[in-house]
N, C-alpha and C. Protein backbone atom coordinates (compact mmCIF):
# COMPACT_ATOMS: atom_id res chain seq x y z
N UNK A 1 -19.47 14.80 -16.96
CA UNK A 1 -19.12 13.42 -17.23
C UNK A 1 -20.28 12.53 -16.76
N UNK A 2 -20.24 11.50 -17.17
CA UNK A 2 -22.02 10.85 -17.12
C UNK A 2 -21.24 9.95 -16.36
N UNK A 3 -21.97 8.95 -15.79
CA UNK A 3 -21.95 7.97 -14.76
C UNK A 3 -20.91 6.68 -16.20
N UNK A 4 -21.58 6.69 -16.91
CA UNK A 4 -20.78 5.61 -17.94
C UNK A 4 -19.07 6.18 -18.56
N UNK A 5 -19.32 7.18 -18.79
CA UNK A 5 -17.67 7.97 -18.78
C UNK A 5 -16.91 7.63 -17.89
N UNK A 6 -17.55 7.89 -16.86
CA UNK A 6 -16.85 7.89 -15.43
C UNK A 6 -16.04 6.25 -14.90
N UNK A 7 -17.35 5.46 -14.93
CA UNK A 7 -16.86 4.30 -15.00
C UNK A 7 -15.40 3.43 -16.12
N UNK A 8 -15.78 3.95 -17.41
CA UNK A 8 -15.03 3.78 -18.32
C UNK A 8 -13.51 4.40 -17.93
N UNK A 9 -13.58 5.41 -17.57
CA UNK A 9 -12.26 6.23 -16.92
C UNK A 9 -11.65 5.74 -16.05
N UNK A 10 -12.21 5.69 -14.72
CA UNK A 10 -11.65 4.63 -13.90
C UNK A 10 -11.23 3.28 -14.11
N UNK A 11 -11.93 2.71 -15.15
CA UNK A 11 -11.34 1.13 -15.33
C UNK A 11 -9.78 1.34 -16.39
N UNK A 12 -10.03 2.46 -16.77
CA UNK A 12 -8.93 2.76 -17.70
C UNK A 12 -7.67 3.16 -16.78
N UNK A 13 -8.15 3.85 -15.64
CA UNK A 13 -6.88 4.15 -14.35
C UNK A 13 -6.44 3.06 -13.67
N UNK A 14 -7.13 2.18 -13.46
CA UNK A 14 -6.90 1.45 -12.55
C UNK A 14 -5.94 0.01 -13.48
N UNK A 15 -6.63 0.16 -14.53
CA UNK A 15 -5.74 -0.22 -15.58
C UNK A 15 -3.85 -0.37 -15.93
N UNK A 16 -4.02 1.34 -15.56
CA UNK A 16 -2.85 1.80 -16.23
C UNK A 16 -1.86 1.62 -14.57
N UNK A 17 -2.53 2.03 -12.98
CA UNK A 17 -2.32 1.77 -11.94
C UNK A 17 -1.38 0.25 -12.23
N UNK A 18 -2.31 -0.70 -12.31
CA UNK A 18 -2.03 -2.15 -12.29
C UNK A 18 -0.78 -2.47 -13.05
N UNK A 19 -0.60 -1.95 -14.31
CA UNK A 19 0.45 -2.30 -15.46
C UNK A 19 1.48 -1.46 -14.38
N UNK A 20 1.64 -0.37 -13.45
CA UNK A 20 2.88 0.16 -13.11
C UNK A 20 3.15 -1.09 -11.44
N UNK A 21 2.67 -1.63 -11.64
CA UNK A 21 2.39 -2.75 -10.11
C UNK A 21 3.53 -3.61 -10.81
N UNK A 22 4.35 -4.39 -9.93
CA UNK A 22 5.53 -5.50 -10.06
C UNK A 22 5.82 -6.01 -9.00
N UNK A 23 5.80 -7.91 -9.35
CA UNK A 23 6.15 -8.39 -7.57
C UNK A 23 7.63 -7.80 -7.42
N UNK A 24 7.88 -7.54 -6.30
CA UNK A 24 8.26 -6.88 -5.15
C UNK A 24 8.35 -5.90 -4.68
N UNK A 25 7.42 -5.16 -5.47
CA UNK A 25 6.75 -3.43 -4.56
C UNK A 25 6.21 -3.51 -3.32
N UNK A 26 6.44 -2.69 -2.87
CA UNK A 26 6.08 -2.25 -1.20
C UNK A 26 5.17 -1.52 -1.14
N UNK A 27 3.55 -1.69 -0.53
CA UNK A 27 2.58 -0.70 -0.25
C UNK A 27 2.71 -0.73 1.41
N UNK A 28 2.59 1.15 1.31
CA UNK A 28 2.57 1.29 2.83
C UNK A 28 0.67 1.67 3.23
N UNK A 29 0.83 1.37 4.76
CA UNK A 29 -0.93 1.56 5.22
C UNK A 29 -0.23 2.46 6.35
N UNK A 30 -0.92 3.84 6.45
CA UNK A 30 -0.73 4.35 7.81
C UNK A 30 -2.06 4.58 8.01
N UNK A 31 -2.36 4.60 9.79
CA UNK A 31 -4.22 4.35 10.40
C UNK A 31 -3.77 4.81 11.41
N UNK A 32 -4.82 5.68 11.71
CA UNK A 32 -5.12 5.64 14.13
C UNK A 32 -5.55 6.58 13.83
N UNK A 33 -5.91 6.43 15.14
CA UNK A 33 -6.71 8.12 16.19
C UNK A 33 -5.73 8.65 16.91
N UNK A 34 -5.43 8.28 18.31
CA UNK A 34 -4.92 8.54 18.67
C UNK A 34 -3.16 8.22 18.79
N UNK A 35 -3.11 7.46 17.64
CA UNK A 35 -1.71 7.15 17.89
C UNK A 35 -1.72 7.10 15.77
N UNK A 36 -0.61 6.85 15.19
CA UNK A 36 -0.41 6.53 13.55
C UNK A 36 0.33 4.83 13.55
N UNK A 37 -0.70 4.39 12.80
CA UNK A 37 0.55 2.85 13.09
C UNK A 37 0.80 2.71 11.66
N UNK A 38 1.84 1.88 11.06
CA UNK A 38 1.83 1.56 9.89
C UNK A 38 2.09 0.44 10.21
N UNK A 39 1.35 0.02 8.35
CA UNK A 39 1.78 -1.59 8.27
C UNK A 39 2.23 -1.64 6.54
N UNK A 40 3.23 -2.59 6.55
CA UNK A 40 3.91 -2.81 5.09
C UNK A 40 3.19 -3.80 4.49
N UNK A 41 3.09 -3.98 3.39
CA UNK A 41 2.74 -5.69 2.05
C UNK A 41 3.68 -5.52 1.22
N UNK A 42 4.50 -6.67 1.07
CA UNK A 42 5.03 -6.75 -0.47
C UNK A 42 4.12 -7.92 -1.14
N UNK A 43 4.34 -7.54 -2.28
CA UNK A 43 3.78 -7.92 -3.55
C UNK A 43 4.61 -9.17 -3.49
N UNK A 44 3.56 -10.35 -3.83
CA UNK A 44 4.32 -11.40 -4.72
C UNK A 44 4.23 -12.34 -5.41
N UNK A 45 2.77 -11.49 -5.78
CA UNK A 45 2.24 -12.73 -6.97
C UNK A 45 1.71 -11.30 -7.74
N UNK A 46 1.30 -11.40 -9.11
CA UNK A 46 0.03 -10.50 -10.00
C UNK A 46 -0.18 -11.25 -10.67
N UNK A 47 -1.69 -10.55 -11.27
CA UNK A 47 -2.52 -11.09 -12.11
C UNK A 47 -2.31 -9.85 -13.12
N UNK A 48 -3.84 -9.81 -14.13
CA UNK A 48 -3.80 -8.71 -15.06
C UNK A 48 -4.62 -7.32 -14.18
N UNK A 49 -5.04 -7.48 -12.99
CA UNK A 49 -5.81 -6.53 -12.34
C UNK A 49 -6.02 -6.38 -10.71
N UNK A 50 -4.76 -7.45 -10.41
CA UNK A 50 -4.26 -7.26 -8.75
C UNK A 50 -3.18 -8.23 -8.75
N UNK A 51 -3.30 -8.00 -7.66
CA UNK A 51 -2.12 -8.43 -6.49
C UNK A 51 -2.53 -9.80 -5.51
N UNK A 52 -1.18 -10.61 -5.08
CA UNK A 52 -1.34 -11.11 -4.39
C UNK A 52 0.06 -10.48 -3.57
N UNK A 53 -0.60 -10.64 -1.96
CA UNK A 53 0.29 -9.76 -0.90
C UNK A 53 0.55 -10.08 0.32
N UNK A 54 1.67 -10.10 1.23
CA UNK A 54 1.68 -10.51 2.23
C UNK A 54 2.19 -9.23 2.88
N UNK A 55 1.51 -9.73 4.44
CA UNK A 55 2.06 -8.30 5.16
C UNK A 55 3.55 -8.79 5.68
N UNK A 56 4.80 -7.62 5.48
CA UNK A 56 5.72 -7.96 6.01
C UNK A 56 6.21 -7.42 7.48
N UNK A 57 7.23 -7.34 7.81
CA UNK A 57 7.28 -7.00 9.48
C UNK A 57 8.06 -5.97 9.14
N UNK A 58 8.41 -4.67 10.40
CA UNK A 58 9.36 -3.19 10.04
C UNK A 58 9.98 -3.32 10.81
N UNK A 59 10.92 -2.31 10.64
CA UNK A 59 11.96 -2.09 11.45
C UNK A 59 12.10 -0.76 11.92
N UNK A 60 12.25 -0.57 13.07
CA UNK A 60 11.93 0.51 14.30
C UNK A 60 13.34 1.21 14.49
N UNK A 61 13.08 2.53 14.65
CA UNK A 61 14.41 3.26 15.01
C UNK A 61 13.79 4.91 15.66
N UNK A 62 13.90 4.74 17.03
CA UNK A 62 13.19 6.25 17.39
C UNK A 62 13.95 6.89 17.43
N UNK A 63 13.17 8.18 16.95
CA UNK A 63 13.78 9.51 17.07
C UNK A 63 13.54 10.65 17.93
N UNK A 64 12.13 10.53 18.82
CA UNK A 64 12.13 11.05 19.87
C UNK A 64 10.81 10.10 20.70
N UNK A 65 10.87 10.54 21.95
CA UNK A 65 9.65 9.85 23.43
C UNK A 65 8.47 9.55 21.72
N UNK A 66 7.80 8.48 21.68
CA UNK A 66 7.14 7.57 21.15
C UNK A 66 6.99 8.17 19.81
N UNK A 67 7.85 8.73 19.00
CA UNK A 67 7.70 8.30 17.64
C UNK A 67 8.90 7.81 16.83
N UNK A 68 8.62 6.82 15.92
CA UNK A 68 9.37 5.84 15.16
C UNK A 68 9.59 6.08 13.91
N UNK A 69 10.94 6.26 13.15
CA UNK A 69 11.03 5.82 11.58
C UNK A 69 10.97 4.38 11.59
N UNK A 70 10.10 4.13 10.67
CA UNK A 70 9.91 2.80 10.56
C UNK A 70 10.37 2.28 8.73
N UNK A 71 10.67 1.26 8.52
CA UNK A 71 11.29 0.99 7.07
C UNK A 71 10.93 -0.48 7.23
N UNK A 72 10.41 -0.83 5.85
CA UNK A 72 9.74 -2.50 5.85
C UNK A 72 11.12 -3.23 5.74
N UNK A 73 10.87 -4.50 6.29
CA UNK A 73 11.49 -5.76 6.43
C UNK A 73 11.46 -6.36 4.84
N UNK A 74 11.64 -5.86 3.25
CA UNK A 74 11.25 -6.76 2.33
C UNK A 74 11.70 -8.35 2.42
N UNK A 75 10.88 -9.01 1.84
CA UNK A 75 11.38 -10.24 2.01
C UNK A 75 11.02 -11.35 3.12
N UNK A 76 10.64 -10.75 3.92
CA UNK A 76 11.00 -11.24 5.67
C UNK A 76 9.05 -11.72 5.66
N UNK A 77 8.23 -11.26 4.55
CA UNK A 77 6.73 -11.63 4.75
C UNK A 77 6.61 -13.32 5.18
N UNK A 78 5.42 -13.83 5.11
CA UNK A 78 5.17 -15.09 5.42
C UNK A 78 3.97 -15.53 4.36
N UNK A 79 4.43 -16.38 3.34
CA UNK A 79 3.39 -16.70 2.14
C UNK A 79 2.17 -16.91 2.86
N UNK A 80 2.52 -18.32 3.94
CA UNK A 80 0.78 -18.56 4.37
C UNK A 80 -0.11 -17.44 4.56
N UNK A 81 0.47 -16.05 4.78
CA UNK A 81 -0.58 -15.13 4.89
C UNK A 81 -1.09 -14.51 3.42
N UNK A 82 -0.65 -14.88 2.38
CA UNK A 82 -0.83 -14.45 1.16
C UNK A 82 -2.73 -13.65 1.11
N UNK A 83 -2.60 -12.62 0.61
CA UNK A 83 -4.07 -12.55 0.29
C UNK A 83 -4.12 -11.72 -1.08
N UNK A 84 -5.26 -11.68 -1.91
CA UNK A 84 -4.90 -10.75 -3.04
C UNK A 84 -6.05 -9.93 -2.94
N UNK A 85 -5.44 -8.46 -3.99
CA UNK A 85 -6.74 -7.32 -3.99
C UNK A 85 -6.06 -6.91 -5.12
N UNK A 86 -7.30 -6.24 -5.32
CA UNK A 86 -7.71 -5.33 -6.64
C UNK A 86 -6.29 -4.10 -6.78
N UNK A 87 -5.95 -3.82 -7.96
CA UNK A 87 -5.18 -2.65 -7.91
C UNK A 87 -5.92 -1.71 -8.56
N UNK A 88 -5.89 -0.22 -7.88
CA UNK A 88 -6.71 0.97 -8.45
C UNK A 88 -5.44 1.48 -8.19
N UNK A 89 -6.20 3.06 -8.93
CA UNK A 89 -5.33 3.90 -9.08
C UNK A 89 -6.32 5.29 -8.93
N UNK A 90 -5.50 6.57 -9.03
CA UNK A 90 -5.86 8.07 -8.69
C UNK A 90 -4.90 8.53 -9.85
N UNK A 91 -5.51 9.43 -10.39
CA UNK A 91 -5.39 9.90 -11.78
C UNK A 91 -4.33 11.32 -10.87
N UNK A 92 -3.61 11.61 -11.07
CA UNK A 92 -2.90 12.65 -10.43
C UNK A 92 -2.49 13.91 -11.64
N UNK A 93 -1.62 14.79 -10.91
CA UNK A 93 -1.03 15.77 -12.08
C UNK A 93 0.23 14.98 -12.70
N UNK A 94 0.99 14.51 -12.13
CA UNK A 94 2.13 14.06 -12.26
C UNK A 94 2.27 12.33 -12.62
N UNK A 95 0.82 11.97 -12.59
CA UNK A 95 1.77 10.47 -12.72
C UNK A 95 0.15 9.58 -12.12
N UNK A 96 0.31 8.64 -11.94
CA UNK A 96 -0.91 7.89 -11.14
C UNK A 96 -0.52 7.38 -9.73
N UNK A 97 -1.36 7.38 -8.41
CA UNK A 97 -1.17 6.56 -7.48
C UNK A 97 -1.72 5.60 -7.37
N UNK A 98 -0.95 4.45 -7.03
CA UNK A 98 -1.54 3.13 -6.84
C UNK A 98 -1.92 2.58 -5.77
N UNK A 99 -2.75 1.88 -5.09
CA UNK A 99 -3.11 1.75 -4.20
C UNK A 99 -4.01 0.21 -4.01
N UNK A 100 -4.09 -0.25 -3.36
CA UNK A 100 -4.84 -1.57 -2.47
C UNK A 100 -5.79 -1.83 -1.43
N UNK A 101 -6.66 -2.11 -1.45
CA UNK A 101 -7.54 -2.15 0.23
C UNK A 101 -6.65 -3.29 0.80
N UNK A 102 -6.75 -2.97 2.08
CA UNK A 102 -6.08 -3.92 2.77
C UNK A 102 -6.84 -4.18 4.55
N UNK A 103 -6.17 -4.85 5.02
CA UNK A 103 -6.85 -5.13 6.36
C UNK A 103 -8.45 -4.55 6.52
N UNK A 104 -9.05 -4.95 5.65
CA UNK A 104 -10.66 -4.60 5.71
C UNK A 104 -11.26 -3.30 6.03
N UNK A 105 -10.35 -2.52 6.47
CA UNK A 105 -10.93 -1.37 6.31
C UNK A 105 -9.70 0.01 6.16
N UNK A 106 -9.20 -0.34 5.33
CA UNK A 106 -7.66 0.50 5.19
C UNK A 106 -7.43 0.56 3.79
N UNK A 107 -7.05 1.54 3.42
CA UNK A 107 -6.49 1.39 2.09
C UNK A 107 -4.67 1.56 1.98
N UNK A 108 -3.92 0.72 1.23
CA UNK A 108 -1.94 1.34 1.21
C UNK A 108 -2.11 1.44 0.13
N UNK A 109 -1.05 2.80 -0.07
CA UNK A 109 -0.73 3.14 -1.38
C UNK A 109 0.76 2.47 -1.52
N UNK A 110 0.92 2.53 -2.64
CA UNK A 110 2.68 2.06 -3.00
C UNK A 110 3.89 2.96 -2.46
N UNK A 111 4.34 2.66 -2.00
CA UNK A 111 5.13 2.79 -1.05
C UNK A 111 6.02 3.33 -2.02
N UNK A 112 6.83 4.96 -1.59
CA UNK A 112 7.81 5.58 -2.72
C UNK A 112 9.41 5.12 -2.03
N UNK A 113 9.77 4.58 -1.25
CA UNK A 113 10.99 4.74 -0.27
C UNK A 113 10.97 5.47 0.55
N UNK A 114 11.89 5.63 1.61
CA UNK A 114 12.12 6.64 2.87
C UNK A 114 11.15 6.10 3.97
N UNK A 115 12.04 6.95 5.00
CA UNK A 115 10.77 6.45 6.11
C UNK A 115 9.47 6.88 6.62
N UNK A 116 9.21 5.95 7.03
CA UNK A 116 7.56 6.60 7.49
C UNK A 116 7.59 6.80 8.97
N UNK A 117 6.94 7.54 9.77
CA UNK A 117 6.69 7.98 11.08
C UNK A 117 5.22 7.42 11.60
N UNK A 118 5.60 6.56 12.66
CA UNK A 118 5.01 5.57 13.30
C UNK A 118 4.98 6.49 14.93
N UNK A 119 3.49 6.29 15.43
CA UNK A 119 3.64 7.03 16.66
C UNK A 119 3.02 5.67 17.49
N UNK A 120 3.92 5.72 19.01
CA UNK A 120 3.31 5.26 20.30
C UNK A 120 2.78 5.52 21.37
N UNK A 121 1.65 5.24 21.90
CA UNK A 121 1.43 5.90 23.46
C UNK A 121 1.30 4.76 24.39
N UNK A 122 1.97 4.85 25.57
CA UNK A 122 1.74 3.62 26.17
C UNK A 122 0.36 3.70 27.18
């Protein structure tokens, strides 16, 4: 595949990514070293090729000494924090993943339901 294929392909994924995007989807971000934190965005604005997003707040429920199911707060975001990004996508076997950069050096994918596992160390 040549560098121009390639490009062409991806704008065509990220494409098809974007058209499966709708305000009020949930992208999750999980990050750390030594610990996993997550953070939620719902969606609540689009364009034809992103998002506008706010981070929302979770809700905590442990299940053992410092780790957390955590489940987003929808709704509960704060517009003034609104920011927007690009929607891409990953060409998969099954389907496409969608995904966002977020907090400057993180990427969330769209969030499928269920909980996510959040770790603490004090």
């Amino acid at each position: 595949m040549t560098k121009q294929e390639w490009k062409q392909a991806k704008k065509a994924t990220d494409a098809k990514a974007s058209a499966e995007v709708k305000v009020g989807d949930v992208f999750v971000a999980t990050w750390g070293y030594d610990q996993t934190n997550v953070n939620y965005f719902e969606v609540i604005g689009k364009t034809k090729a992103g998002v506008y997003y706010v981070p929302i707040p979770k809700a905590y429920e442990i299940t053992v000494t410092d780790v957390y199911k955590t489940m987003p707060a929808v709704g509960e975001g704060d517009v003034t924090q609104k920011k927007y990004a690009k929607v891409q996508g990953h060409q998969l076997s099954d389907g496409i993943q969608c995904y966002i950069k977020v907090l400057g050096f993180t990427y969330a994918e769209k969030w499928e339901g269920g909980t996510v596992f959040e770790t603490k160390y004090a």
